[in-house]
C-alpha atoms as a PDB file:
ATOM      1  CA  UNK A   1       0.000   0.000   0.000  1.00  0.00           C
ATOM      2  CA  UNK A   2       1.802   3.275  -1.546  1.00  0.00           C
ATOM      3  CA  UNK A   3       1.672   6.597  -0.174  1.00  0.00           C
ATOM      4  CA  UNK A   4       2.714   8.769  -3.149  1.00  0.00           C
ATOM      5  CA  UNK A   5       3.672  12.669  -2.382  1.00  0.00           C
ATOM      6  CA  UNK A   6       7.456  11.948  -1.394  1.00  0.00           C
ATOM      7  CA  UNK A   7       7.430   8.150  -2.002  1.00  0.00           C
ATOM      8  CA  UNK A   8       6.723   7.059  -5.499  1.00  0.00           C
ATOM      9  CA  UNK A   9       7.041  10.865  -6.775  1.00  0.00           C
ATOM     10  CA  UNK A  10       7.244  14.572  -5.586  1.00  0.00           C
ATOM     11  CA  UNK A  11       6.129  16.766  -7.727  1.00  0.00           C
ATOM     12  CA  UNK A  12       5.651  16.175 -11.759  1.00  0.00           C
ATOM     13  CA  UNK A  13       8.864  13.544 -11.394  1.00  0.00           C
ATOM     14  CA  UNK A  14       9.686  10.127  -9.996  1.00  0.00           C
ATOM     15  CA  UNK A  15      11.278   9.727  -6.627  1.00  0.00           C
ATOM     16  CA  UNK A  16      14.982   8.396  -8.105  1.00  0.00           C
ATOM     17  CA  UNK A  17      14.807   4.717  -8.251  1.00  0.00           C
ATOM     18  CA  UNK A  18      11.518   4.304  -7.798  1.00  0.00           C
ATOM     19  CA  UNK A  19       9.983   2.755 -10.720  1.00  0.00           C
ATOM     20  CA  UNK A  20      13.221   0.190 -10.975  1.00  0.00           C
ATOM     21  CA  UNK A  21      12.292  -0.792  -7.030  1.00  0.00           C
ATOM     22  CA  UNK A  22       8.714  -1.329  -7.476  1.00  0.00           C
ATOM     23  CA  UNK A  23       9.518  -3.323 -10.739  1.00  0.00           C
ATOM     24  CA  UNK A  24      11.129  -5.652  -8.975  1.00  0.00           C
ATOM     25  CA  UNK A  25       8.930  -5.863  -6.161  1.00  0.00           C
ATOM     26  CA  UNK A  26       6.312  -7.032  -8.540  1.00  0.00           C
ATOM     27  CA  UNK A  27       8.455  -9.694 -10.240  1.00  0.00           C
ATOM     28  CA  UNK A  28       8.781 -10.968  -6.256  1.00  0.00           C
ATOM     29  CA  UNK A  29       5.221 -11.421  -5.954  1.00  0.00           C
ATOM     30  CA  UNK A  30       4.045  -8.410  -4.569  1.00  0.00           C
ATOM     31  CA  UNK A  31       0.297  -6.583  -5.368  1.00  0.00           C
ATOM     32  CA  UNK A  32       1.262  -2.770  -5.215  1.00  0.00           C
ATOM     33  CA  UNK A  33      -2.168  -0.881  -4.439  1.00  0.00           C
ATOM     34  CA  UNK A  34      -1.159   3.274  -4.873  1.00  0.00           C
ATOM     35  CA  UNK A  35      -2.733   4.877  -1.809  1.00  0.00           C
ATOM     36  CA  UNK A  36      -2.681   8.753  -1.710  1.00  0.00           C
ATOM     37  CA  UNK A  37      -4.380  11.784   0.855  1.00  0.00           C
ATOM     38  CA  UNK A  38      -4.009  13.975  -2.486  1.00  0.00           C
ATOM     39  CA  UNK A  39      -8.073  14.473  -3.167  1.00  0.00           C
ATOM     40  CA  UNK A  40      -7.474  16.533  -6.634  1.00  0.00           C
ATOM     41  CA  UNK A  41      -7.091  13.871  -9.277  1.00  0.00           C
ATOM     42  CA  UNK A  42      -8.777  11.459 -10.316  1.00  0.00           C
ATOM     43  CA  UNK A  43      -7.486   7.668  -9.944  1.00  0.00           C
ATOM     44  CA  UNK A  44      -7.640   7.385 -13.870  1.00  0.00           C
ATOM     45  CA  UNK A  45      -5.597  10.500 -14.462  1.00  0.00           C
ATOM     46  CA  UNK A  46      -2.819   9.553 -11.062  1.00  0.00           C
ATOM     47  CA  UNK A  47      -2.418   5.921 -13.296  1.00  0.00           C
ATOM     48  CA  UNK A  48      -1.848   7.914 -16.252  1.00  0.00           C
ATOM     49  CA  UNK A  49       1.155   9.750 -14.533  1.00  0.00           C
ATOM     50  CA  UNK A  50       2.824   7.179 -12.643  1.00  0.00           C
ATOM     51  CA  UNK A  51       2.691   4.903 -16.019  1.00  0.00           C
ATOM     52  CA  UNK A  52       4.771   7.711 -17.612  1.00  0.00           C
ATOM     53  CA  UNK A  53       6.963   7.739 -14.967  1.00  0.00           C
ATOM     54  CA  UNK A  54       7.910   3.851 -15.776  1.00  0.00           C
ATOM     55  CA  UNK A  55       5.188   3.089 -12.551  1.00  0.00           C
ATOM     56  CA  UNK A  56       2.512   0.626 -14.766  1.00  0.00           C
ATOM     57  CA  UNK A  57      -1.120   1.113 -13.100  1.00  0.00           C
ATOM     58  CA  UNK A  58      -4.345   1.124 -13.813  1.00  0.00           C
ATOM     59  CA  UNK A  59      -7.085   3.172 -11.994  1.00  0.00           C
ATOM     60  CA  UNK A  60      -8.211   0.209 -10.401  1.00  0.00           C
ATOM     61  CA  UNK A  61      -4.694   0.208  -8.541  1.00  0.00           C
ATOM     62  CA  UNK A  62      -5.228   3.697  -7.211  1.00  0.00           C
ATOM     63  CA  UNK A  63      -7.214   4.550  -3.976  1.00  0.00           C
ATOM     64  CA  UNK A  64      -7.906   8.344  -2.857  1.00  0.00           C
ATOM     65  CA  UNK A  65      -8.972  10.050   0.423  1.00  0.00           C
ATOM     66  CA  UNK A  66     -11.706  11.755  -2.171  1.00  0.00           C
ATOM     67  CA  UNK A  67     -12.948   7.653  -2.943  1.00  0.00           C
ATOM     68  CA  UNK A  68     -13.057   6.652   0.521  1.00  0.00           C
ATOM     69  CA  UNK A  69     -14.931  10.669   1.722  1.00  0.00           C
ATOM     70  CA  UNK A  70     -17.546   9.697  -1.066  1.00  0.00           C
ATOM     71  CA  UNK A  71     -17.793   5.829   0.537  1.00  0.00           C
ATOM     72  CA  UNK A  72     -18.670   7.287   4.264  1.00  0.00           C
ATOM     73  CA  UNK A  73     -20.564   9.916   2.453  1.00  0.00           C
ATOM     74  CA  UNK A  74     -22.811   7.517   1.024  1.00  0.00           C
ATOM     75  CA  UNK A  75     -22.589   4.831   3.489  1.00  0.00           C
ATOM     76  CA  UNK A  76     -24.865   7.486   5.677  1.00  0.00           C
ATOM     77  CA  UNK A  77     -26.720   9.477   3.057  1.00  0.00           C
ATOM     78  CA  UNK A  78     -27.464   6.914   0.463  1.00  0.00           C
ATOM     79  CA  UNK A  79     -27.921   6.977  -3.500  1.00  0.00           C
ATOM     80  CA  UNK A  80     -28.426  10.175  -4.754  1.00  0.00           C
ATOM     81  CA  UNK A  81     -27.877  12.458  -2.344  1.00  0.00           C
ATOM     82  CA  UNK A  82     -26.892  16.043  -2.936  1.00  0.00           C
ATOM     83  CA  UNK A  83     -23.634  16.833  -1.702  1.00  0.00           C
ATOM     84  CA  UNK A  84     -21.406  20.172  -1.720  1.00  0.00           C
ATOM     85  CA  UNK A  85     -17.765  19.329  -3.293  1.00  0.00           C
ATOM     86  CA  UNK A  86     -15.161  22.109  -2.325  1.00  0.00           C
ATOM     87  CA  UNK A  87     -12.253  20.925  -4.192  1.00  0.00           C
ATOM     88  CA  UNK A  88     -10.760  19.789  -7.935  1.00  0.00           C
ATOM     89  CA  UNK A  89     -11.627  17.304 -10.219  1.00  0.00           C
ATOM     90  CA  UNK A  90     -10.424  14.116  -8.088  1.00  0.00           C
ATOM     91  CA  UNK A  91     -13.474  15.274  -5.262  1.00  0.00           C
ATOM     92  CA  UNK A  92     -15.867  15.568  -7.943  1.00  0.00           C
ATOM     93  CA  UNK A  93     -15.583  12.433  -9.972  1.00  0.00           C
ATOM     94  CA  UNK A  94     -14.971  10.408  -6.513  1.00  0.00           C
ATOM     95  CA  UNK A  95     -18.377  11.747  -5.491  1.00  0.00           C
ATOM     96  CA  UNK A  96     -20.375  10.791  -8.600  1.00  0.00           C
ATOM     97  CA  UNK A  97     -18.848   7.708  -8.760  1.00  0.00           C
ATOM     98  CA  UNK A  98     -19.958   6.707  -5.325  1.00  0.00           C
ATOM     99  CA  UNK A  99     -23.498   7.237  -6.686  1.00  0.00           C
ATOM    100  CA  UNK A 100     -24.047  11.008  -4.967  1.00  0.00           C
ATOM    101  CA  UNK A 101     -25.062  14.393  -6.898  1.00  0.00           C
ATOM    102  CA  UNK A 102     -22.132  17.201  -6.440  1.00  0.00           C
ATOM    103  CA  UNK A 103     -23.381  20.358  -6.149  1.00  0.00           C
ATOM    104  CA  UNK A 104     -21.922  23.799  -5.574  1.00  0.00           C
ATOM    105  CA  UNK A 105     -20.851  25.336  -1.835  1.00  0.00           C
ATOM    106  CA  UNK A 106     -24.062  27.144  -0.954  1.00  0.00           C
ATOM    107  CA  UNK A 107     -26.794  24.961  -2.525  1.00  0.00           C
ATOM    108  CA  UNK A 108     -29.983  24.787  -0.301  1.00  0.00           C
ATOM    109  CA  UNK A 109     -30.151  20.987  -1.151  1.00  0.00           C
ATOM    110  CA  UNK A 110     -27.115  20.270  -0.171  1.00  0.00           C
ATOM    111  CA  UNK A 111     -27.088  17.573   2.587  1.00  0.00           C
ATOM    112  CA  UNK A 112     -23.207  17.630   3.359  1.00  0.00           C
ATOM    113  CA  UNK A 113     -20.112  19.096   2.429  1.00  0.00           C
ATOM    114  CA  UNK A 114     -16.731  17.466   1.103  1.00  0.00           C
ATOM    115  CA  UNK A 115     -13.858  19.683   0.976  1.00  0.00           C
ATOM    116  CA  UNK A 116     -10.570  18.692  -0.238  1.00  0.00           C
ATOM    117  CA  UNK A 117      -7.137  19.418  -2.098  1.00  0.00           C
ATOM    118  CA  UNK A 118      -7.508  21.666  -4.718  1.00  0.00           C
ATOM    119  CA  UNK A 119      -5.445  24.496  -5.842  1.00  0.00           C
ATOM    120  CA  UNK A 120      -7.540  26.375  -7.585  1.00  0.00           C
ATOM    121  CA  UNK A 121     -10.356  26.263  -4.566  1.00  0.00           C
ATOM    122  CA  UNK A 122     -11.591  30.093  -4.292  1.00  0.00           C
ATOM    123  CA  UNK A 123     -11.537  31.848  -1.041  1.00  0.00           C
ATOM    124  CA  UNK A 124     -15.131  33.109  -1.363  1.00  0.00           C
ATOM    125  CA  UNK A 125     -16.003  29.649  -1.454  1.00  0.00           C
ATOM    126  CA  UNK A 126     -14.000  28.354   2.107  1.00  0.00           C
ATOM    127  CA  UNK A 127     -15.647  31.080   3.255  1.00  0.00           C
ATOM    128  CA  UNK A 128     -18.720  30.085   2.638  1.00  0.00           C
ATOM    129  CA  UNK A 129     -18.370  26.434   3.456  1.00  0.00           C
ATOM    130  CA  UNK A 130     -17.226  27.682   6.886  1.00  0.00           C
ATOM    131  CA  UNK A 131     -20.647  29.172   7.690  1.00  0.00           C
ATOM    132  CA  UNK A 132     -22.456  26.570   6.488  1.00  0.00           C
ATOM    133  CA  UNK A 133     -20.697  24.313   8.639  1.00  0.00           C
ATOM    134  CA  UNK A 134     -21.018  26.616  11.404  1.00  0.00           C
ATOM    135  CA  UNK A 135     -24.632  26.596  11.017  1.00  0.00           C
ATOM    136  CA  UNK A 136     -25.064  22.839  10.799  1.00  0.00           C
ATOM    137  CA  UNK A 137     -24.278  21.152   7.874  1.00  0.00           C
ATOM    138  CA  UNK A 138     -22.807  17.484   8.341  1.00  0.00           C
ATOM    139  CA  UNK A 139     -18.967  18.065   7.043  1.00  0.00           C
ATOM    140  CA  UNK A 140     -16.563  15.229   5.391  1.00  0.00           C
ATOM    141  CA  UNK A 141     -12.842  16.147   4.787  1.00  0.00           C
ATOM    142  CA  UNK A 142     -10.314  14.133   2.876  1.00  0.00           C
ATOM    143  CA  UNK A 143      -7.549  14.608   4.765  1.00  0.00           C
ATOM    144  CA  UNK A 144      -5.982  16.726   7.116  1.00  0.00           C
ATOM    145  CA  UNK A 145      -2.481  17.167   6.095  1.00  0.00           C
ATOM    146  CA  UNK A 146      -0.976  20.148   6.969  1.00  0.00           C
ATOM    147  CA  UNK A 147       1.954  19.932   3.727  1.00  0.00           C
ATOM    148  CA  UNK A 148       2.046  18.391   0.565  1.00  0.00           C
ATOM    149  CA  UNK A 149       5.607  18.161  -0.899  1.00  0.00           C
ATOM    150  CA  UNK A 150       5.829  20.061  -4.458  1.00  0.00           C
ATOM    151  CA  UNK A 151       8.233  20.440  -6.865  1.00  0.00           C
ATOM    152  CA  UNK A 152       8.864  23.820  -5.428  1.00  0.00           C
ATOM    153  CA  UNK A 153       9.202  22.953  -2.042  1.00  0.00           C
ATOM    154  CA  UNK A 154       7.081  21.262   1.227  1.00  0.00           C
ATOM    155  CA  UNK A 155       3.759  23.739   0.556  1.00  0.00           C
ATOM    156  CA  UNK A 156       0.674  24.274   2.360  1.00  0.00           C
ATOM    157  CA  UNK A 157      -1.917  21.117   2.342  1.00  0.00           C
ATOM    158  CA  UNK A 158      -5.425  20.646   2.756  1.00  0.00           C
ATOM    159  CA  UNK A 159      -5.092  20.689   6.345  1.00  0.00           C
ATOM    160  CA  UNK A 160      -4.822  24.193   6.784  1.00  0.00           C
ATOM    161  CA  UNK A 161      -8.100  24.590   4.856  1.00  0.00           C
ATOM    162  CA  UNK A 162      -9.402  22.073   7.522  1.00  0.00           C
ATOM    163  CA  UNK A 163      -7.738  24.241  10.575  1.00  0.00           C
ATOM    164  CA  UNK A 164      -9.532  27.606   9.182  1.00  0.00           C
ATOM    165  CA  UNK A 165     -13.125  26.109   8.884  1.00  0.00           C
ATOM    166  CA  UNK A 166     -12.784  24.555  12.067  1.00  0.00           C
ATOM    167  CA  UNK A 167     -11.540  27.717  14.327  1.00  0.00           C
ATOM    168  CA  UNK A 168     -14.275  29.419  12.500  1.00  0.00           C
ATOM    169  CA  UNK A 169     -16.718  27.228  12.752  1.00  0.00           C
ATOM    170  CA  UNK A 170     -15.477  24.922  15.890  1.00  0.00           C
ATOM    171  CA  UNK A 171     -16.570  21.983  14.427  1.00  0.00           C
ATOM    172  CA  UNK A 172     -14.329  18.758  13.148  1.00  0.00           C
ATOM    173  CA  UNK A 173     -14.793  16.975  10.585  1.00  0.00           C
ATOM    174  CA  UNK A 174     -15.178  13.672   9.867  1.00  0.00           C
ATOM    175  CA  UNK A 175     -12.162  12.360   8.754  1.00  0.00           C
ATOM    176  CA  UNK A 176     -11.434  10.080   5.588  1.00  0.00           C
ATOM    177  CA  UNK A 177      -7.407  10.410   4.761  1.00  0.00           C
ATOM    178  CA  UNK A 178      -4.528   8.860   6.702  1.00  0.00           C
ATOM    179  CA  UNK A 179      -4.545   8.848   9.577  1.00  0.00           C
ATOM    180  CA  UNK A 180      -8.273   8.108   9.541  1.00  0.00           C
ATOM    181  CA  UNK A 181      -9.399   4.055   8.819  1.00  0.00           C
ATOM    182  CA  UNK A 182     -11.792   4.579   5.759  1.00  0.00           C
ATOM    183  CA  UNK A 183      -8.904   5.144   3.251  1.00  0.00           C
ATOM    184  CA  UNK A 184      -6.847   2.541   4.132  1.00  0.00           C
ATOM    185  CA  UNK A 185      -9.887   0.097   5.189  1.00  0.00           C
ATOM    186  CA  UNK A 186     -11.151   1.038   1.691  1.00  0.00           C
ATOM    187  CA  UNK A 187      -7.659  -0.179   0.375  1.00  0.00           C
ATOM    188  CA  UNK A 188      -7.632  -3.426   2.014  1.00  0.00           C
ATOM    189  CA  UNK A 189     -10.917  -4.452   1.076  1.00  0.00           C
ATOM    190  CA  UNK A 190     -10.532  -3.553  -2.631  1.00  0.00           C
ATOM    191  CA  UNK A 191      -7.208  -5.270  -2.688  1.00  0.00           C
ATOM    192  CA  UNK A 192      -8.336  -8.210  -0.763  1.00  0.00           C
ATOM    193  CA  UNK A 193      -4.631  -8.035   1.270  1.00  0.00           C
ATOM    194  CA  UNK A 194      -3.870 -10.655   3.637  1.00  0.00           C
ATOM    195  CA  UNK A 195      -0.614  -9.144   4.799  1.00  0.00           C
ATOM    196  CA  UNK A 196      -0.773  -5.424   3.652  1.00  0.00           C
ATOM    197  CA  UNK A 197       2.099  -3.279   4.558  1.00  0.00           C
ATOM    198  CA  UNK A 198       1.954   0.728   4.314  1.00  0.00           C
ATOM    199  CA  UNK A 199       4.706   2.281   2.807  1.00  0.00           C
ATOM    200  CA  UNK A 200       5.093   6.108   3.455  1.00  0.00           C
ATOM    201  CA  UNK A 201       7.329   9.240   3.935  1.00  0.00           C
ATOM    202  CA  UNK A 202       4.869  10.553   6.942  1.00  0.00           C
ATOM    203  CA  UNK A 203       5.192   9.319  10.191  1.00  0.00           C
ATOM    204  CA  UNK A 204       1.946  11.303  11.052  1.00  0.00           C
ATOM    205  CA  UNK A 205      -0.259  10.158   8.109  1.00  0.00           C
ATOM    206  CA  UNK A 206       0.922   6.960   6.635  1.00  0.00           C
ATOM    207  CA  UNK A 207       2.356   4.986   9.862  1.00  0.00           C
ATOM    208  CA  UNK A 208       0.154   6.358  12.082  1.00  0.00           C
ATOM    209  CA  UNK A 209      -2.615   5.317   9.936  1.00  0.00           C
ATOM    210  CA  UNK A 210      -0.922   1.588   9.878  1.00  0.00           C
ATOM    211  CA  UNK A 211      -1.159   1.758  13.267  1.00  0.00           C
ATOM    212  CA  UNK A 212      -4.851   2.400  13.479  1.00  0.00           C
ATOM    213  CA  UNK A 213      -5.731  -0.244  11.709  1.00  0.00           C
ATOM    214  CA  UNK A 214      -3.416  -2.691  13.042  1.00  0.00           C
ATOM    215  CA  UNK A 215      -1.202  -2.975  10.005  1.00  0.00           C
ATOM    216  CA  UNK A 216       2.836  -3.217   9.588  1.00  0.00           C
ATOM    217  CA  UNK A 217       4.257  -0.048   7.792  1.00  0.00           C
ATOM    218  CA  UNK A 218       7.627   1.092   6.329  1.00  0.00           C
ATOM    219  CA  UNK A 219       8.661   4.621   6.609  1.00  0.00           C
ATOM    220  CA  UNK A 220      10.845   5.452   3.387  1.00  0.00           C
ATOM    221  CA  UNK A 221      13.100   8.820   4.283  1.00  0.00           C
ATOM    222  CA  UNK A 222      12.165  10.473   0.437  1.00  0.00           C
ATOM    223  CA  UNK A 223       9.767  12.599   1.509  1.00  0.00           C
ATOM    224  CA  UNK A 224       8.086  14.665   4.256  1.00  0.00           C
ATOM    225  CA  UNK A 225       9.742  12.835   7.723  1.00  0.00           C
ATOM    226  CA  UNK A 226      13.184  13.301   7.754  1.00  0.00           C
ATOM    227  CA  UNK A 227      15.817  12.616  10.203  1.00  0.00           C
ATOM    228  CA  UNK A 228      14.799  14.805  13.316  1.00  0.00           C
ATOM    229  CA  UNK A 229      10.862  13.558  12.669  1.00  0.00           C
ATOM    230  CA  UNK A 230      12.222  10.199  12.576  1.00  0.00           C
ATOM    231  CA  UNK A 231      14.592  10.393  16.152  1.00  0.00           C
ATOM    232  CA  UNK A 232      11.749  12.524  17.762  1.00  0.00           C
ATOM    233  CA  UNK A 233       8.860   9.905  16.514  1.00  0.00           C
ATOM    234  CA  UNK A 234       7.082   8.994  20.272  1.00  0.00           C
ATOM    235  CA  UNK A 235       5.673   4.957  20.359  1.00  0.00           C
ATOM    236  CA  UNK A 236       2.444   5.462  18.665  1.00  0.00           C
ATOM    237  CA  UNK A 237       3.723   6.700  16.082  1.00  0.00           C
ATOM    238  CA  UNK A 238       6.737   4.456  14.912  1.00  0.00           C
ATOM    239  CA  UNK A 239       7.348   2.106  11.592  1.00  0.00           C
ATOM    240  CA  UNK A 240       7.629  -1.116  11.863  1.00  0.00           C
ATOM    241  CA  UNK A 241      10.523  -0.747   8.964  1.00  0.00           C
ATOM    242  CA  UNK A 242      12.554   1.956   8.292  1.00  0.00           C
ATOM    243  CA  UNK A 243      13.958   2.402   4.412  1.00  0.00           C
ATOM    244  CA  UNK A 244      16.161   5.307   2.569  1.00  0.00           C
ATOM    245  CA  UNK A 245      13.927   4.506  -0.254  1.00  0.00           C
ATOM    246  CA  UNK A 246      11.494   1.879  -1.754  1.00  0.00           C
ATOM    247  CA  UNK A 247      14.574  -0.317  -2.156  1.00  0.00           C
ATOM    248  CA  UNK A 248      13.746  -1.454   1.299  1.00  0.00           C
ATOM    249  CA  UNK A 249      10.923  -3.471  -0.253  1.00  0.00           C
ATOM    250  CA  UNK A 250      13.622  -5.913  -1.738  1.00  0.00           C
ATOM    251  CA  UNK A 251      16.100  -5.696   1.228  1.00  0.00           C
ATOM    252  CA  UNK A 252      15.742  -8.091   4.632  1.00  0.00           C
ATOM    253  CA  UNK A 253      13.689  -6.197   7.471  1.00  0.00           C
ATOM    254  CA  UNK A 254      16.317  -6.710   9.902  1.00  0.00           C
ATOM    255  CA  UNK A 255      16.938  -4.701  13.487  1.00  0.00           C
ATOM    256  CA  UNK A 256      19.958  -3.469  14.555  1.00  0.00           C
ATOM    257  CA  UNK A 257      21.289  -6.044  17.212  1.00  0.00           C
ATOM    258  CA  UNK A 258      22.314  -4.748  21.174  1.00  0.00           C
ATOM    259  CA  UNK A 259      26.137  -4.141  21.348  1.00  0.00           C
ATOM    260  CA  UNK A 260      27.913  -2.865  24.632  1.00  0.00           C
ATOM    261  CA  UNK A 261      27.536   0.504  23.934  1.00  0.00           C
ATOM    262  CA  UNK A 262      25.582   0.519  20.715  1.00  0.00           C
ATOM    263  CA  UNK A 263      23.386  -0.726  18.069  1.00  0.00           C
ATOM    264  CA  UNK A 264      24.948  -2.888  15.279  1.00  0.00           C
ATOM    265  CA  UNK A 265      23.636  -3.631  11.558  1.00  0.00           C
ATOM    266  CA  UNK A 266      25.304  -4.363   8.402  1.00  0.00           C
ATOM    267  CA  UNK A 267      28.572  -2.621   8.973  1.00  0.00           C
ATOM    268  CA  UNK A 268      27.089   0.487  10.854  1.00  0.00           C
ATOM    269  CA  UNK A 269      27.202   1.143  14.749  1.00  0.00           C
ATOM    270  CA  UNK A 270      25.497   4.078  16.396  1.00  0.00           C
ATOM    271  CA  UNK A 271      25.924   5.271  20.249  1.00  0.00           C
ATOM    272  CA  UNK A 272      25.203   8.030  21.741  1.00  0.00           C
ATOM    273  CA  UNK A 273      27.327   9.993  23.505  1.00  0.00           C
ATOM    274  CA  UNK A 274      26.086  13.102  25.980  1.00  0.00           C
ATOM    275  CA  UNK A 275      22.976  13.169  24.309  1.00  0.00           C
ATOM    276  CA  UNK A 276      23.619  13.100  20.564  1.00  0.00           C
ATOM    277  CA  UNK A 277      23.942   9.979  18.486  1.00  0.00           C
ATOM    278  CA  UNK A 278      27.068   8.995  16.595  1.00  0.00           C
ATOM    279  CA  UNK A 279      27.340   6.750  13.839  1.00  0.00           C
ATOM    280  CA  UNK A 280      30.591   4.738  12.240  1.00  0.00           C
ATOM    281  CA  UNK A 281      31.126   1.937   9.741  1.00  0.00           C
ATOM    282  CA  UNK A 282      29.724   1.929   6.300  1.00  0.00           C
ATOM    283  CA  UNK A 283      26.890  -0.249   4.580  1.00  0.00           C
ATOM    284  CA  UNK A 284      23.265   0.369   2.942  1.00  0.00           C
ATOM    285  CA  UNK A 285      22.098   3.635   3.395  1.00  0.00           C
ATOM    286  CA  UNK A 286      18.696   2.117   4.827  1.00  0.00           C
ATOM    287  CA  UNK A 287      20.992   0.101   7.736  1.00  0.00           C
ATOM    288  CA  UNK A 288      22.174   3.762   8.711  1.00  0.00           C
ATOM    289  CA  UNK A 289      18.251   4.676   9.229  1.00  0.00           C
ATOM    290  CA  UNK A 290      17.608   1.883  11.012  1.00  0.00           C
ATOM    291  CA  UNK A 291      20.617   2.159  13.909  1.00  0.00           C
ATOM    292  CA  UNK A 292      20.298   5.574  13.731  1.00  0.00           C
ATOM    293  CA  UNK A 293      16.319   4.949  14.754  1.00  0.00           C
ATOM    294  CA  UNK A 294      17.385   2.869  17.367  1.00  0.00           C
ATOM    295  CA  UNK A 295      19.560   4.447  19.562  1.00  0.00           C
ATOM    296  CA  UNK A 296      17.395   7.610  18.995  1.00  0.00           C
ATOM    297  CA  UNK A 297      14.361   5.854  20.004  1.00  0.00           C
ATOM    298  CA  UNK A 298      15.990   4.303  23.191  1.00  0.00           C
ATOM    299  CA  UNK A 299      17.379   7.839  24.524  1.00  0.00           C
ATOM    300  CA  UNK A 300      14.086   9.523  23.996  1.00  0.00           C
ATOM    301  CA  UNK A 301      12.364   6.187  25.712  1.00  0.00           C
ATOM    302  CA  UNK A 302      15.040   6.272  28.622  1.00  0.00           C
ATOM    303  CA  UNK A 303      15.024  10.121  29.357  1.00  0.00           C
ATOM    304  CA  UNK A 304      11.720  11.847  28.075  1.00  0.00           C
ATOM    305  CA  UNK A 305      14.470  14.069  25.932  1.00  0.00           C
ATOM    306  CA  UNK A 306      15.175  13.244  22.095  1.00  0.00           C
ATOM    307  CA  UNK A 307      18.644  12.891  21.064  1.00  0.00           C
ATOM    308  CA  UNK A 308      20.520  14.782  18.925  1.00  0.00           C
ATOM    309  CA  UNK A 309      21.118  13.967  15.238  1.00  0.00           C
ATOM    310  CA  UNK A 310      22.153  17.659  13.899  1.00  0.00           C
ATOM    311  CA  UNK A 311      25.368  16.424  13.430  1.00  0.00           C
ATOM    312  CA  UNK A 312      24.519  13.453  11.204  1.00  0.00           C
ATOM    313  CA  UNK A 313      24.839  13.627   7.249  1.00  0.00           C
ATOM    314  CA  UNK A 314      22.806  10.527   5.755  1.00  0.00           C
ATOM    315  CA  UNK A 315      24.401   8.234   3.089  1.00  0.00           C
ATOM    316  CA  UNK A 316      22.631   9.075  -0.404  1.00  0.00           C
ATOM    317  CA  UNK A 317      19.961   7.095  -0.970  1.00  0.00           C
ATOM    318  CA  UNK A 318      20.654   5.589  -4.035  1.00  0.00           C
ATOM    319  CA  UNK A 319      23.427   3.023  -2.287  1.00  0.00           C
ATOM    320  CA  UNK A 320      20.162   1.527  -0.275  1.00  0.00           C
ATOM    321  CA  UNK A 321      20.193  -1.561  -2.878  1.00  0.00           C
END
């Protein structure tokens, strides 16, 4: 189960090595479902771009916070019922396909609003959608991520859209997106999984969704979480796995083993000395994540204080194979 923003791509281009990892994690065996908070586009048109990016899917592979709003949209209101979309394409065709009329923000007939992703989503209209939740009307978000990586940068998400309705209004929303279950429940069930594993870059969307619904997760360090997210990261809200990339999908999940005075794995130790972890050796870049995790993790477990990583430089990525 693939996150996308800052694992499979960020931006208009691949993630490097990503479509030569998943390639060969399908030739082992494994069903790749492409799982995404991103409400703007529709399934048909995210297939079209991660086939160009040497990613083969069909729209059938791709699930969307906008699919799984309209399923818990209609799983209350039934066929047919009128519902105001504030968001792009993705939120509109998700709704109709889930058997539901979009309408505009501010139709009386409305019976509930959706709001998600969309960049071209007019202030008038949040707005307006604010008041009308304020006064009542039964409200469905996507997602509530507060970034979305971009090509230009980590940007605003649809999360601070969420944030502004709600102080308005002071009403949340019910929730579809990671960390929510419907998206990833809605996932599972299309996929028929037996042993799904989420693969993210967001240790506050994608694993903490695993851990909601009781799944094992990989956190891949291309994207959003990087490595003072990942040494800070409190119990609830730790991978399983930790990968530099999706190379990690083809590499043993092994834990750094108890030393003396460290944590050992594949040619790396890590210790930490007056508060700050230190790393020698050489190996995969994703062994360095995963000793560097540990003897973070145990110093902010032991003390109540996270360790110090400023001083760390992580191997590139591309040696993770």
């Amino acid at each position: 189960m693939l996150d996308l923003d800052g694992v499979v791509y960020i931006g208009g281009d691949a993630v490097h090595g990503a479509a030569e990892h998943l390639a060969e994690a399908r030739q082992a065996g494994l069903a790749l479902a492409f799982v995404t908070n991103n409400a703007s586009r529709p399934p048909a048109t995210v297939a079209e771009h991660l086939t160009s990016l040497g990613v083969p899917a069909d729209p059938e592979d791709v699930v969307t916070s906008a699919q799984a709003a309209s399923r818990v949209l209609h799983d209350r209101l039934g066929d047919g019922a009128d519902v105001a979309v504030l968001g792009a394409a993705g939120l509109w065709e998700a709704v109709a396909g889930a058997g539901l009329h979009g309408v505009e923000v501010g139709d009386a007939a409305a019976q509930a609003v959706v709001t998600g992703y969309g960049p071209d989503v007019r202030w008038s209209q949040v707005m307006q959608t604010a008041v009308l939740v304020r006064d009542g009307l039964w409200w469905v978000a996507s997602n509530t991520d507060a970034t979305i990586p971009t090509g230009y940068g980590v940007a605003p998400g649809h999360g601070v859209l969420v944030d502004t309705v709600h102080r308005f209004a002071g009403v949340e929303p019910v929730v579809a997106g990671k960390p929510s279950r419907p998206l990833l429940d809605e996932t599972v069930r299309r996929m028929q999984g037996e042993r799904p594993l989420m693969v993210g870059d967001r240790l506050d969307t994608d694993i903490a969704g695993a851990r909601v619904v009781g799944i094992d997760s990989l956190l891949v360090m291309t994207g959003v979480s990087g490595l003072t997210d990942l040494a800070n990261a409190e119990p609830g809200v730790r991978p399983t796995h930790v990968g530099a990339d999706l190379g990690a999908l083809l590499e043993p999940a092994s834990a750094p083993a108890r030393t003396g005075d460290g944590w050992e794995l594949g040619g790396w130790t890590s210790r930490l000395h007056d508060g700050a972890v230190e790393v020698d050796g050489d190996g995969s870049a994703t062994d360095w994540w995963r000793v560097v995790a540990a003897a973070a993790w145990s110093h902010l477990d032991d003390t109540g204080s996270p360790a110090d990583v400023d001083s760390l430089r992580p191997p590139p990525a591309s040696d993770a194979r």
